[in-house]
Protein backbone atom coordinates (compact mmCIF):
# COMPACT_ATOMS: atom_id res chain seq x y z
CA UNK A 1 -20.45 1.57 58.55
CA UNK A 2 -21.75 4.80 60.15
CA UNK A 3 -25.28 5.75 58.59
CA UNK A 4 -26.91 8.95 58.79
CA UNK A 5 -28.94 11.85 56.85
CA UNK A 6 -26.59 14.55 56.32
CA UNK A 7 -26.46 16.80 53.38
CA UNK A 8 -23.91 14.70 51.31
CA UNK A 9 -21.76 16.83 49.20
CA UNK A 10 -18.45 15.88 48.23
CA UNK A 11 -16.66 17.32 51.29
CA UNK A 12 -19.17 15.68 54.04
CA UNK A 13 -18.77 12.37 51.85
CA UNK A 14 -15.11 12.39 52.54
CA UNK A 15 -15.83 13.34 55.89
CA UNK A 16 -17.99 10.67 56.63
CA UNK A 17 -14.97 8.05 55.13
CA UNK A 18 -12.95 9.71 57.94
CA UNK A 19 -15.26 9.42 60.47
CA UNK A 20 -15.72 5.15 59.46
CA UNK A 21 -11.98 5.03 60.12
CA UNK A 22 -12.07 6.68 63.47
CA UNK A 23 -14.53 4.45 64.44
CA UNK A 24 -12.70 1.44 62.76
CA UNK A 25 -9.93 2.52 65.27
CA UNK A 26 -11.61 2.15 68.29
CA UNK A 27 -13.59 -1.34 67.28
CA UNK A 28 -10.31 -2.51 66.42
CA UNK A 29 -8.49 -1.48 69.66
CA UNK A 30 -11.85 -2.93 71.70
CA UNK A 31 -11.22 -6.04 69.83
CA UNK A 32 -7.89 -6.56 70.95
CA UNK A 33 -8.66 -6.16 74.26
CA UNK A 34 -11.28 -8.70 74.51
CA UNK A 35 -14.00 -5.57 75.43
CA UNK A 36 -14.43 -2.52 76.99
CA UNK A 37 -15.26 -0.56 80.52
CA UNK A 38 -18.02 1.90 80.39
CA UNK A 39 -18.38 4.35 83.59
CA UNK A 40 -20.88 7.24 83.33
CA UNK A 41 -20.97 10.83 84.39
CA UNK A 42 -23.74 13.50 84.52
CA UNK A 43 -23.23 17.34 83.76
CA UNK A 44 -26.75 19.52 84.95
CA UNK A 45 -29.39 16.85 82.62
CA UNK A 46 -27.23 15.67 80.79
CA UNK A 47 -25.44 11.99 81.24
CA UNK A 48 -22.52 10.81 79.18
CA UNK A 49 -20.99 7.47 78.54
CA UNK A 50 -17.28 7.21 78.81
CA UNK A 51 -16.13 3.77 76.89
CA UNK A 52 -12.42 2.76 77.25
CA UNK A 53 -11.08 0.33 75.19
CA UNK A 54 -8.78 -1.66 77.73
CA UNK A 55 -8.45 -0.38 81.40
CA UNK A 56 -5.18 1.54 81.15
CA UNK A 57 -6.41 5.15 79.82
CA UNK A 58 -9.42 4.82 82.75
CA UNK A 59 -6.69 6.73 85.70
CA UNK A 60 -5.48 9.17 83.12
CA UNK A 61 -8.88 10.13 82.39
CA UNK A 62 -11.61 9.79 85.49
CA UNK A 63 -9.69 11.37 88.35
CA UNK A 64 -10.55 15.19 87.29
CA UNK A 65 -14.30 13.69 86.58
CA UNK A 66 -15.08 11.64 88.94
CA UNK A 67 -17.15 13.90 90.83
CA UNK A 68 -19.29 13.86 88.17
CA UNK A 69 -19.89 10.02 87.87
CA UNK A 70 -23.57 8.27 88.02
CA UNK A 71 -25.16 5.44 87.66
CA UNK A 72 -25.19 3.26 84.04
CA UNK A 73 -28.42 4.85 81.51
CA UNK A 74 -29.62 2.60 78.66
CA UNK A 75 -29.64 6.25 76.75
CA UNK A 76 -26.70 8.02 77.31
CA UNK A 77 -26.71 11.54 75.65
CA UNK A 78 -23.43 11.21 74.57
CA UNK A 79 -21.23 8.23 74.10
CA UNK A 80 -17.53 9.05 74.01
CA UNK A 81 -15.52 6.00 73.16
CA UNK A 82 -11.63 6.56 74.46
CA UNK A 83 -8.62 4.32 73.80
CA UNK A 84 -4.65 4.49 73.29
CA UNK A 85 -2.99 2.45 70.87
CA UNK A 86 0.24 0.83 73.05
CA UNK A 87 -1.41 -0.56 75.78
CA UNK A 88 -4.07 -2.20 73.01
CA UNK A 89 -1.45 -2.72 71.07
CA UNK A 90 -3.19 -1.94 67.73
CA UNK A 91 -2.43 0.42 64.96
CA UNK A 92 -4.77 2.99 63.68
CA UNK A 93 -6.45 1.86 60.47
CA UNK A 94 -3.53 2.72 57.54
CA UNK A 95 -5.24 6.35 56.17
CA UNK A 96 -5.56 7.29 59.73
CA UNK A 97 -2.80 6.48 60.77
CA UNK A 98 -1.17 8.68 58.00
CA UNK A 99 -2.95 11.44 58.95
CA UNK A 100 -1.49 11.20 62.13
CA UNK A 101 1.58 11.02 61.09
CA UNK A 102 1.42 13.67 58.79
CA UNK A 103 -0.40 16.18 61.60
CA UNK A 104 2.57 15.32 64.27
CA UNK A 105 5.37 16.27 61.87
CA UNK A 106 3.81 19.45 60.45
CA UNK A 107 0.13 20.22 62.31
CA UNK A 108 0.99 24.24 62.62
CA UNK A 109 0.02 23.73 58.65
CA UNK A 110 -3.33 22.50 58.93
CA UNK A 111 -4.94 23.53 62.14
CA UNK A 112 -5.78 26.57 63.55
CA UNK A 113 -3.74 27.95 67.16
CA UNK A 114 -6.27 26.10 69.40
CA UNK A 115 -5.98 22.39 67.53
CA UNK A 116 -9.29 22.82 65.51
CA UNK A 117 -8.50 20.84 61.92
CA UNK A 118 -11.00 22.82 59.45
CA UNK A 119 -10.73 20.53 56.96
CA UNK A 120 -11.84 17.59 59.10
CA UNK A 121 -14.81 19.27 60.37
CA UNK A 122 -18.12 20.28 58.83
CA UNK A 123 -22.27 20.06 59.27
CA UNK A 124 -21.65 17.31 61.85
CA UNK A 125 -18.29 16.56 62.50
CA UNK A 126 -15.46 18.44 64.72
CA UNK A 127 -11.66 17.05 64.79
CA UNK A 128 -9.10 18.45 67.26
CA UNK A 129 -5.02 17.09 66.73
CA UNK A 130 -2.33 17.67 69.63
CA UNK A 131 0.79 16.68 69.53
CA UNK A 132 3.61 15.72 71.77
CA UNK A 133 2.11 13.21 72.44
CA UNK A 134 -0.35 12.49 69.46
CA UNK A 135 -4.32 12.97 70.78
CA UNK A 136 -7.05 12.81 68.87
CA UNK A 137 -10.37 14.14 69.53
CA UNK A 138 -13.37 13.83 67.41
CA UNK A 139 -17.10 14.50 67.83
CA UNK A 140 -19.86 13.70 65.36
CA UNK A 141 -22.75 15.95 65.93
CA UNK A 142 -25.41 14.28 64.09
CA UNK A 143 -25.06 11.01 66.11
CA UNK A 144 -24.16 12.18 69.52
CA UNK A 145 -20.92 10.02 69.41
CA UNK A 146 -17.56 11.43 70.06
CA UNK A 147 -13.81 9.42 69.69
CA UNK A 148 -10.55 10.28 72.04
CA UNK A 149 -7.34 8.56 71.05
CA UNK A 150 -3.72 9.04 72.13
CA UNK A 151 -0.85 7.07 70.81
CA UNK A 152 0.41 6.20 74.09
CA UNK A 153 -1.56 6.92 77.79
CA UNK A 154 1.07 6.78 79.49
CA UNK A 155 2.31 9.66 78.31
CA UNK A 156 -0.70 12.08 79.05
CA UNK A 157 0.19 15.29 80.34
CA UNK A 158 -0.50 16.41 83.11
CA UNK A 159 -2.73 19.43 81.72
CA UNK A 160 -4.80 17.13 79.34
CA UNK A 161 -5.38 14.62 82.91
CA UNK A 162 -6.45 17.75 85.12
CA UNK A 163 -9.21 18.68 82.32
CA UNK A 164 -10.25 15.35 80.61
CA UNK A 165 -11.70 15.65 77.83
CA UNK A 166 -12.11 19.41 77.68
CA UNK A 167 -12.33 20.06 73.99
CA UNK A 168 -15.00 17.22 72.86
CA UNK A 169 -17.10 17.91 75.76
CA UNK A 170 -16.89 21.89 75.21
CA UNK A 171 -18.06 21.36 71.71
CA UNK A 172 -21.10 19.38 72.12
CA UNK A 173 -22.28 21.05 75.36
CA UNK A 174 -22.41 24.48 73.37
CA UNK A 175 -24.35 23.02 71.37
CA UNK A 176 -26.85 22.69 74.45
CA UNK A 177 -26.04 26.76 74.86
CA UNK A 178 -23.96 25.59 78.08
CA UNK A 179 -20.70 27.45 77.54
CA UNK A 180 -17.12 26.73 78.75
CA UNK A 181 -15.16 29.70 80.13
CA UNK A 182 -11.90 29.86 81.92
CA UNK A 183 -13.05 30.69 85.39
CA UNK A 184 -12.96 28.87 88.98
CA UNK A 185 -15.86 28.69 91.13
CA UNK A 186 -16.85 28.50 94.74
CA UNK A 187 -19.89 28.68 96.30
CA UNK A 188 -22.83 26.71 98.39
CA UNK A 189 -25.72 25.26 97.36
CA UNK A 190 -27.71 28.66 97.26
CA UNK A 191 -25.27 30.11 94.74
CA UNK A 192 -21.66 31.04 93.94
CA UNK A 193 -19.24 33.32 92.18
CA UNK A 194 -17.27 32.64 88.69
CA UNK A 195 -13.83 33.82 89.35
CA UNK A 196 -12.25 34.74 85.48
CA UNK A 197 -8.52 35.88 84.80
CA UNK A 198 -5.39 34.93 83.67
CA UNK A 199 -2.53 32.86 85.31
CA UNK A 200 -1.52 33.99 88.44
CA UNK A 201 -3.77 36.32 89.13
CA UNK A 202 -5.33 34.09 92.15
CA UNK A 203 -8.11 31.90 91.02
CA UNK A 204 -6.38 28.83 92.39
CA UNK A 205 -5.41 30.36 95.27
CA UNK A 206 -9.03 32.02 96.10
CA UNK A 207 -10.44 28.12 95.45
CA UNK A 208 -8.36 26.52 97.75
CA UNK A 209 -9.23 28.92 100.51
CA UNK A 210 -12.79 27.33 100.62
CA UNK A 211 -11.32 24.05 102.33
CA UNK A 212 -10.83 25.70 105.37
CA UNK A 213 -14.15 27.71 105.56
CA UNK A 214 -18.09 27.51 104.52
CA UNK A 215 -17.77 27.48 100.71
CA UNK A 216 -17.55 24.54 98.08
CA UNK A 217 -15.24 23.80 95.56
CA UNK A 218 -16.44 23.86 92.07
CA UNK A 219 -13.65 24.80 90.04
CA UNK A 220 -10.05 26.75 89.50
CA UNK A 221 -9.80 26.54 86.06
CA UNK A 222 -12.18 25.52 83.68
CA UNK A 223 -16.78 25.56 84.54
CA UNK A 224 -19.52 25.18 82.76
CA UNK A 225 -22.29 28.19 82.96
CA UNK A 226 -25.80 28.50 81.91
CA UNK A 227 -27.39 31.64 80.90
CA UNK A 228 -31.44 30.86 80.42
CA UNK A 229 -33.54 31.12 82.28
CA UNK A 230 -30.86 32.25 85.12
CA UNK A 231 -27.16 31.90 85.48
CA UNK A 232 -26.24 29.20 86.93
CA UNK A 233 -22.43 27.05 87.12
CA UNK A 234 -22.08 23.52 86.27
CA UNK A 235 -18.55 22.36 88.11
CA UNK A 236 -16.90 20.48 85.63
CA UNK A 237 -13.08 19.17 87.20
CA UNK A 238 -12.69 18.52 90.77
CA UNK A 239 -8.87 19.64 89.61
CA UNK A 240 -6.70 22.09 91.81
CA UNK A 241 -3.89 23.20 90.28
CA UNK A 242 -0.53 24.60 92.49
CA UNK A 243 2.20 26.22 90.87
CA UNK A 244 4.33 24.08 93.08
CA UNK A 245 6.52 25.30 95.49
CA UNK A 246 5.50 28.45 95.66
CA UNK A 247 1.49 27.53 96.27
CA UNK A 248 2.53 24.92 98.87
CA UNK A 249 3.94 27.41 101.36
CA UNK A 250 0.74 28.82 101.45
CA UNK A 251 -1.20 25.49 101.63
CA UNK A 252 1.24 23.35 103.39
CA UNK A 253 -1.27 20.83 104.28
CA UNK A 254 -2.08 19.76 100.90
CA UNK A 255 1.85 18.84 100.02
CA UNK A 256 1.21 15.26 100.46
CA UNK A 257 -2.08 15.15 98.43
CA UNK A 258 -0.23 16.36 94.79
CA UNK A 259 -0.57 13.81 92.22
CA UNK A 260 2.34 14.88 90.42
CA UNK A 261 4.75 15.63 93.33
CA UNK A 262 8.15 13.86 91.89
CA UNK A 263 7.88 16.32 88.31
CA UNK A 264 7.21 19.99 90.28
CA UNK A 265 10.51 21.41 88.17
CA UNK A 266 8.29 20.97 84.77
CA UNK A 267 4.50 21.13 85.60
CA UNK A 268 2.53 22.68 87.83
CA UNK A 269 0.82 20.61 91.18
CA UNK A 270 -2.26 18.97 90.34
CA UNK A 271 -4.43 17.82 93.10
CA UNK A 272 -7.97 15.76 93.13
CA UNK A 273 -9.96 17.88 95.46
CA UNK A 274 -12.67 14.39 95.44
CA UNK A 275 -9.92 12.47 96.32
CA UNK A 276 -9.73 14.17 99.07
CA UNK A 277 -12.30 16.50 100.41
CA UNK A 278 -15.08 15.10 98.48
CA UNK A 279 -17.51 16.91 101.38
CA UNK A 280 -16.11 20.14 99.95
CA UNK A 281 -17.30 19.46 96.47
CA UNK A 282 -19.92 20.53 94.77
CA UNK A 283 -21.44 20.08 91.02
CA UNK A 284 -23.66 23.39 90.41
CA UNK A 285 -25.36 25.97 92.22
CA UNK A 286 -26.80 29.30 90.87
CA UNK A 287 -24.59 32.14 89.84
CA UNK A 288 -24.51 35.09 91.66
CA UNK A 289 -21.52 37.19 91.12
CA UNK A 290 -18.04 37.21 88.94
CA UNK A 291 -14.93 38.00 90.73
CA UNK A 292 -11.62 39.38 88.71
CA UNK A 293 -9.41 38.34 91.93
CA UNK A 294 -5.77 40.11 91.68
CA UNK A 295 -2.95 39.52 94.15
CA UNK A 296 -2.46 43.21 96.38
CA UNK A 297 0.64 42.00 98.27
CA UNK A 298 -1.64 43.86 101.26
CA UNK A 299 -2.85 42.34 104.53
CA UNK A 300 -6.49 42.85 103.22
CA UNK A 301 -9.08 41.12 101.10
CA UNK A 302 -12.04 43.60 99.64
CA UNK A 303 -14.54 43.97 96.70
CA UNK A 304 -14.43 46.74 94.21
CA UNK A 305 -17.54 47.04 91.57
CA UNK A 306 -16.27 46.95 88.23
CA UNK A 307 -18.29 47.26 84.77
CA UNK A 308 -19.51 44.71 82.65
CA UNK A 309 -17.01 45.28 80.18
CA UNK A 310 -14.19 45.01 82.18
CA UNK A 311 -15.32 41.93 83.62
CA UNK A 312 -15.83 40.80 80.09
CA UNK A 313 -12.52 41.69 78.64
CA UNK A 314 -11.01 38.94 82.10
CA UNK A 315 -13.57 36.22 81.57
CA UNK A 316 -13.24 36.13 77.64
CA UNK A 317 -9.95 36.91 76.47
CA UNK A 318 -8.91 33.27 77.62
CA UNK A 319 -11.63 31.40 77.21
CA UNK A 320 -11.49 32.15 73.43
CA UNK A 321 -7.83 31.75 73.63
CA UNK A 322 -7.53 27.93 74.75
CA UNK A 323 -11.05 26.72 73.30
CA UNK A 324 -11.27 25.15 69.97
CA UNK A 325 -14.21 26.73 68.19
CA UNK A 326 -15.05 29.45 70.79
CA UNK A 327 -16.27 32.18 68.63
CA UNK A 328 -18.85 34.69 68.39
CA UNK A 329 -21.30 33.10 70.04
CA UNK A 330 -19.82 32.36 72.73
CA UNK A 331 -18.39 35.96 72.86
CA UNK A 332 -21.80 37.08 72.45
CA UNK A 333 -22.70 34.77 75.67
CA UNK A 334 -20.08 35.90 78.09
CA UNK A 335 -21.52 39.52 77.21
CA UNK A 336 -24.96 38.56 78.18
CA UNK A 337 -23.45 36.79 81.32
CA UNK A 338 -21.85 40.07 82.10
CA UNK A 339 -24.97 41.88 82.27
CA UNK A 340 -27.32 39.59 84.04
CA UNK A 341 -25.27 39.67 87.40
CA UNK A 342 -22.72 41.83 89.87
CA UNK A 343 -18.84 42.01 88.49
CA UNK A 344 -16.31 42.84 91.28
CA UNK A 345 -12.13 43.06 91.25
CA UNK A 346 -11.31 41.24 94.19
CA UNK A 347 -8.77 42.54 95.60
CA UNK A 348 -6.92 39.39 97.58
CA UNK A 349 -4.65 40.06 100.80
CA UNK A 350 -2.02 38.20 102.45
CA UNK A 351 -4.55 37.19 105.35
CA UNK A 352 -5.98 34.07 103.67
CA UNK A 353 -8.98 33.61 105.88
CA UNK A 354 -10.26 36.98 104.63
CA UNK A 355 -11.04 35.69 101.61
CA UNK A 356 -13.50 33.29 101.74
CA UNK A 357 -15.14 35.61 104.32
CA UNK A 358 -15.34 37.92 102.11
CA UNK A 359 -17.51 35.90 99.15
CA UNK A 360 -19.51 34.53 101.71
CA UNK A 361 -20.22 37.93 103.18
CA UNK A 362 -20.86 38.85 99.20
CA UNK A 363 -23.51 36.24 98.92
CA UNK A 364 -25.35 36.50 102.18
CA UNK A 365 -26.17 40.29 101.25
């Protein structure tokens, strides 16, 4: 039985029966399994244990991480305790498990449009349902333990395995005013560039460029940025992500590398950069400019300054959008990001090699 000080009204008391059962869930699934694997991974000071119940969620979840992974801490600041329930073969305890049920067959009715369950979460808890397949991700604040179940791992998709477990750990770093936002990054060890905007407009693209010149990879989708006392990007997914076909023409070389290469008709590419250019990888580095890259169809690549608002407008739009819980504050963050360092369009030609050449020239000025 979970024990904690919390302000116990009736709502945090039912909460706090909810949270038992989660945890009921994953003892139960550990028990069947004769165990569990713990790996670790560290994010700026922070390290986090990853438990799996079983070995069979571990591929599904530590390729887009694994970057990130350390040594084993007798203090983890976070535990995160993961399992699925058909290769443990074990049910979910029976209330649980109805919940469940009852969130798969009607969830638009009791979540909000990014997964967020209010009614689940309070003064120290956070729940998050997806369906199709069923996942499960809960955090509880007050203990600095957080719960990831799906009904069946084999069955991840591919988005969820290219940005493992994006909403628990987005939750409890804000907490550590670290915020998420839906940007790439590429840079060197003396500092980088966020790139924010929506699909398509070349964030991938401008990441993968860096393999072939003197940046690093950080990110093409999702970092992690601190404001105080300077900006500075935490990478967070060594994931590159193609739109297939089309992306491969321009990075033929990297064809054999997708993970995903046999189901290109239905998702988009997804590629391990660690896997395989782990020399081109790199976990943080001081922020020194945000780039709103948009394709030209032009043979050139070339900066334009842009305001703070603008930028603003690209970088938070969908960040908010995708991330459970991404509200005001962090709204309020990305504006003081804004205004603390350089915004630029950058406006991407057809001659790839131009554009890496062109962020380094930006950060050697």
């Amino acid at each position: 039985m979970i024990q904690r000080e919390v302000n116990l009204t009736t709502d945090n008391k039912d909460r706090l029966a909810y949270l038992n059962l989660v945890s009921q869930g994953f003892q139960r699934a550990e028990q069947a399994v004769s165990g569990s694997h713990s790996c670790y991974i560290e994010i700026g000071q922070y390290k986090i244990c990853l438990k799996f119940a079983g070995n069979v969620l571990i591929p599904f979840v530590k390729p887009s991480i694994a970057h990130l992974m350390t040594e084993e801490t007798q203090n983890p600041d976070l535990t995160i305790h993961l399992w699925d329930s058909i290769s443990t073969d074990t049910s979910l305890p029976l209330l649980l498990s109805s919940l469940v049920t009852l969130l798969g067959s009607k969830w638009w009715k009791y979540e909000d449009k990014r997964g967020e369950i209010d009614n689940y979460s309070g003064d120290f808890l956070k729940t998050a349902f997806y369906p199709y397949p069923n996942r499960l991700s809960v955090l509880d604040l007050a203990q600095n333990v957080a719960y990831y179940w799906v009904e069946d791992a084999q069955e991840t998709p591919y988005y969820e395995m290219g940005a493992s477990l994006r909403v628990i750990l987005h939750w409890w770093l804000s907490q550590r005013q670290l915020q998420y936002v839906h940007a790439g990054a590429v840079g060197t060890k003396e500092g980088g560039v966020l790139m924010a905007g929506k699909g398509g407009s070349g964030k991938s693209t401008t990441a993968l460029t860096c393999l072939n010149s003197g940046l690093s990879y950080a990110s093409d989708d999702y970092s992690l940025v601190q404001l105080n006392p300077q900006p500075h990007v935490y990478s967070l997914y060594n994931t590159a992500k193609l739109k297939g076909k089309e992306d491969l023409v321009r990075f033929p070389q990297l064809a054999s590398k997708i993970r995903n290469s046999d189901r290109l008709d239905t998702e988009k590419a997804l590629l391990f950069v660690h896997e395989h250019f782990p020399e081109k990888v790199i976990n943080e580095f001081p922020l020194k400019a945000i780039l709103i890259p948009y394709v030209t169809g032009k043979p050139d690549t070339h900066l334009i300054p842009i305001s703070a608002g603008k930028a603003l407008i690209a970088l938070s739009i969908s960040t908010i959008f995708q991330l459970p819980g991404a509200n005001q504050n962090a709204l309020n963050f990305m504006s003081k990001l804004v205004q603390k360092v350089p915004c630029y369009q950058l406006a991407l030609g057809t001659k790839m090699e131009q554009i890496p050449e062109t962020i380094l020239k930006l950060l050697s000025a």
